[in-house]
C-alpha atoms as a PDB file:
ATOM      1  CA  UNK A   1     104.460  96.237 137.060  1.00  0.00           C
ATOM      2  CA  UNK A   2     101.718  98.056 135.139  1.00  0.00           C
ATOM      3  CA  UNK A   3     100.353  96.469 132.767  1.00  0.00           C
ATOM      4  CA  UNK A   4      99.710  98.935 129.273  1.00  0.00           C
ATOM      5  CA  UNK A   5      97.099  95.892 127.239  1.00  0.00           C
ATOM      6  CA  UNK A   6      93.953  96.191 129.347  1.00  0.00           C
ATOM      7  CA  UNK A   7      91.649  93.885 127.827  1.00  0.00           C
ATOM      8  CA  UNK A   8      91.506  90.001 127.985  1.00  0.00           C
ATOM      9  CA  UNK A   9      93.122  89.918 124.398  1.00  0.00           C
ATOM     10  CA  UNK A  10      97.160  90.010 124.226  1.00  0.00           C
ATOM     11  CA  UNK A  11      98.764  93.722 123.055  1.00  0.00           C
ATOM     12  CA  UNK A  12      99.592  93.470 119.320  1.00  0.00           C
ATOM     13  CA  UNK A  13     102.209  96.412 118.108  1.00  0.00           C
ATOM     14  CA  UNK A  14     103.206  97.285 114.746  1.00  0.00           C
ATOM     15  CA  UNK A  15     106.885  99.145 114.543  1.00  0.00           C
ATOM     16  CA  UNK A  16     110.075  98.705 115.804  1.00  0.00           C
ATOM     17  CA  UNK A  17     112.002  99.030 119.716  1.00  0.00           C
ATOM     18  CA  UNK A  18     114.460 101.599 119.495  1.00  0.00           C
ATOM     19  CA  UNK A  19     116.774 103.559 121.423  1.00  0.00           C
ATOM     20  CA  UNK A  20     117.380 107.143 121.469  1.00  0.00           C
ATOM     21  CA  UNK A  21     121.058 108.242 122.371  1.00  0.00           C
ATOM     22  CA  UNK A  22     121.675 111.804 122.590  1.00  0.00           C
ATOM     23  CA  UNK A  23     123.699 114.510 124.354  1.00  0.00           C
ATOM     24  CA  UNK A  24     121.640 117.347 126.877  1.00  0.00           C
ATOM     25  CA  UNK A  25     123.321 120.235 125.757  1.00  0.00           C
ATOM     26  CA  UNK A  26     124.878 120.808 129.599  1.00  0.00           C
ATOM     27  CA  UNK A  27     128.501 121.186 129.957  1.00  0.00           C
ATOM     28  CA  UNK A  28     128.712 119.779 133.242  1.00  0.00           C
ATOM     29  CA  UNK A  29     126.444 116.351 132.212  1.00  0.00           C
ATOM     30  CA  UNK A  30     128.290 113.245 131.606  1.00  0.00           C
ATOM     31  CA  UNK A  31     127.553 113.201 128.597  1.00  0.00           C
ATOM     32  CA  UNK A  32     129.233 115.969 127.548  1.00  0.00           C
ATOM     33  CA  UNK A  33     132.438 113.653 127.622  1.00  0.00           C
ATOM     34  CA  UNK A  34     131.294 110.451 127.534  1.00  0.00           C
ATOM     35  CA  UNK A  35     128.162 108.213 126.710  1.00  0.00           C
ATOM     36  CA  UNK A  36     125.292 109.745 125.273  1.00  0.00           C
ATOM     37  CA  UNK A  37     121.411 109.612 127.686  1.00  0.00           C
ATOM     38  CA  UNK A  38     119.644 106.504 126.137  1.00  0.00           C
ATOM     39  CA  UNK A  39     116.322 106.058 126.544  1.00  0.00           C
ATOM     40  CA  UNK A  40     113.982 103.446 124.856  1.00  0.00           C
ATOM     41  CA  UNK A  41     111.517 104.359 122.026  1.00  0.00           C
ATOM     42  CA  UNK A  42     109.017 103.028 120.073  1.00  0.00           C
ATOM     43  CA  UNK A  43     108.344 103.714 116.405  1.00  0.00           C
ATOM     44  CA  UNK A  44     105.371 103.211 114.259  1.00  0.00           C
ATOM     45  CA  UNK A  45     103.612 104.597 110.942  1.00  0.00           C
ATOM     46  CA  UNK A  46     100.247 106.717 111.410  1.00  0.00           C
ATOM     47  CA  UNK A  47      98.652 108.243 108.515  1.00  0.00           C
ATOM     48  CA  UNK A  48     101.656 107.715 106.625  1.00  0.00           C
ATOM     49  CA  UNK A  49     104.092 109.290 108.817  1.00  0.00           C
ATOM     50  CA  UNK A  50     106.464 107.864 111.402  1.00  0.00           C
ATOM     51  CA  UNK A  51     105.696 108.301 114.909  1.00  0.00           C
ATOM     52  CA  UNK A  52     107.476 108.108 117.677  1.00  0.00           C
ATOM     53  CA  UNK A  53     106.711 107.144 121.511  1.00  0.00           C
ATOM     54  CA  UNK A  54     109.271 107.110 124.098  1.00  0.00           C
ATOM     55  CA  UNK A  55     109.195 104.082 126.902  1.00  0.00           C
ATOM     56  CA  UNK A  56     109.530 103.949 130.393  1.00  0.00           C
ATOM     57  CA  UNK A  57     111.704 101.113 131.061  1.00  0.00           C
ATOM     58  CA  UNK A  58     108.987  99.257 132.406  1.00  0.00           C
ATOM     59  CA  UNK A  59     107.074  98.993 129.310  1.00  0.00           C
ATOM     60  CA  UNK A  60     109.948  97.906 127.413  1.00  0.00           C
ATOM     61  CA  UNK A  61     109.406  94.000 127.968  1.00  0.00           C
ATOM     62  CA  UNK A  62     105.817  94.438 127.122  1.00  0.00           C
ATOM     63  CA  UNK A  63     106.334  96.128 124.058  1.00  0.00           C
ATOM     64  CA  UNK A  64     109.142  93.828 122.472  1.00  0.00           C
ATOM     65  CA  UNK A  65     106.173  90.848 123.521  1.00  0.00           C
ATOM     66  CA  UNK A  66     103.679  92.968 121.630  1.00  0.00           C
ATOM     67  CA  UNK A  67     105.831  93.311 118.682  1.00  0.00           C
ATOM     68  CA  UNK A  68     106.976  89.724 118.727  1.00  0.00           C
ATOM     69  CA  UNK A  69     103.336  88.770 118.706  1.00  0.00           C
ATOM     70  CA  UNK A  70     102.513  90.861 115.857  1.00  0.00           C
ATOM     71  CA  UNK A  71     105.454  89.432 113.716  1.00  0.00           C
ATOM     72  CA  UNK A  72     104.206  85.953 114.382  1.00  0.00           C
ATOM     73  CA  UNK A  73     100.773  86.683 113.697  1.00  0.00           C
ATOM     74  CA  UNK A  74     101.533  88.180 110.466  1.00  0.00           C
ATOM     75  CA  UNK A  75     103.659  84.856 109.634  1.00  0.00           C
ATOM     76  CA  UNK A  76     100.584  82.990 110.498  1.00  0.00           C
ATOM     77  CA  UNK A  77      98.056  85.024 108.569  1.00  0.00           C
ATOM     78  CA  UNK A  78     101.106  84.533 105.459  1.00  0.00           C
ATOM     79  CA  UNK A  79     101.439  81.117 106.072  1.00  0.00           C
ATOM     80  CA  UNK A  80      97.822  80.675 105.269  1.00  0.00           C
ATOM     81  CA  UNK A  81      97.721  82.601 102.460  1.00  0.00           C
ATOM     82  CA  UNK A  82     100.229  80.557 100.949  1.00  0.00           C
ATOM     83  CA  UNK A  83      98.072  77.551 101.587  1.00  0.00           C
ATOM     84  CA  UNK A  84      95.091  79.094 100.435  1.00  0.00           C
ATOM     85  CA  UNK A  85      96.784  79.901  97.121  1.00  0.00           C
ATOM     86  CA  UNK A  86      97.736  75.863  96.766  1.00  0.00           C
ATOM     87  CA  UNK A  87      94.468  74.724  97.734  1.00  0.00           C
ATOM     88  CA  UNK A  88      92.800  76.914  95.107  1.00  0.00           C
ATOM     89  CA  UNK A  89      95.461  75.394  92.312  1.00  0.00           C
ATOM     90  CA  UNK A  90      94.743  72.267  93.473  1.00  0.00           C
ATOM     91  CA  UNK A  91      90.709  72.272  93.267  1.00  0.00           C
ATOM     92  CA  UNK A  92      91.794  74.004  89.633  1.00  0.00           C
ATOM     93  CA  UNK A  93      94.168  71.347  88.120  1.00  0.00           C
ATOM     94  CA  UNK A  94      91.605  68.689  89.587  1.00  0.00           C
ATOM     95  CA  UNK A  95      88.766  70.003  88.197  1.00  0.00           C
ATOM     96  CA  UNK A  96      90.135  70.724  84.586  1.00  0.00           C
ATOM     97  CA  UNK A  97      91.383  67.179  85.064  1.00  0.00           C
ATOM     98  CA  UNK A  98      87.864  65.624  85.306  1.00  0.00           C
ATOM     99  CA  UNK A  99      86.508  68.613  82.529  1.00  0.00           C
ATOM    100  CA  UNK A 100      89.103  66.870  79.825  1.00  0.00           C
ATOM    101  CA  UNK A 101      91.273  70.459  79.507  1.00  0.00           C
END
């Protein structure tokens, strides 16, 4: 299986796993009648437009890994934030505490 991160540090993707269904256009396809050709897509914002960058099934795993990383990393780097934000009130309330305020 080819692998698309390269480098020793794990694939990060912002966007979201889609899938394309749609219909050829050729009377004698399948999908004339039936289900539509799906195919697996990934979508993402670049210079403030959406982007889009069809998969090879093969990727697919890879991606939805890359994606899931992304989400948790951005819960992480939230999660902290948070904390950071009570640690400052903290050192705040403590230190008007000893000023008298």
């Amino acid at each position: 299986m080819p692998c698309i991160a390269t480098s020793a540090r794990p694939l990060l993707l912002h966007g979201s796993l889609i899938t394309f269904r749609r219909r050829c256009g050729k009377a004698s396809c399948r999908c004339a009648t039936g289900d539509p050709h799906e195919s697996p897509a990934l979508t993402f914002t670049e210079g403030g437009r959406t982007k889009t960058m069809t998969l090879k099934s093969s990727e697919v795993a890879e991606v939805a890994a890359a994606l899931a990383r992304y989400e948790q990393a951005q819960a992480d780097l939230e999660a902290r934030a948070v904390a950071g934000i009570a640690s400052l009130r903290t050192r705040r309330l403590l230190r008007d505490r000893r000023s008298g305020r």
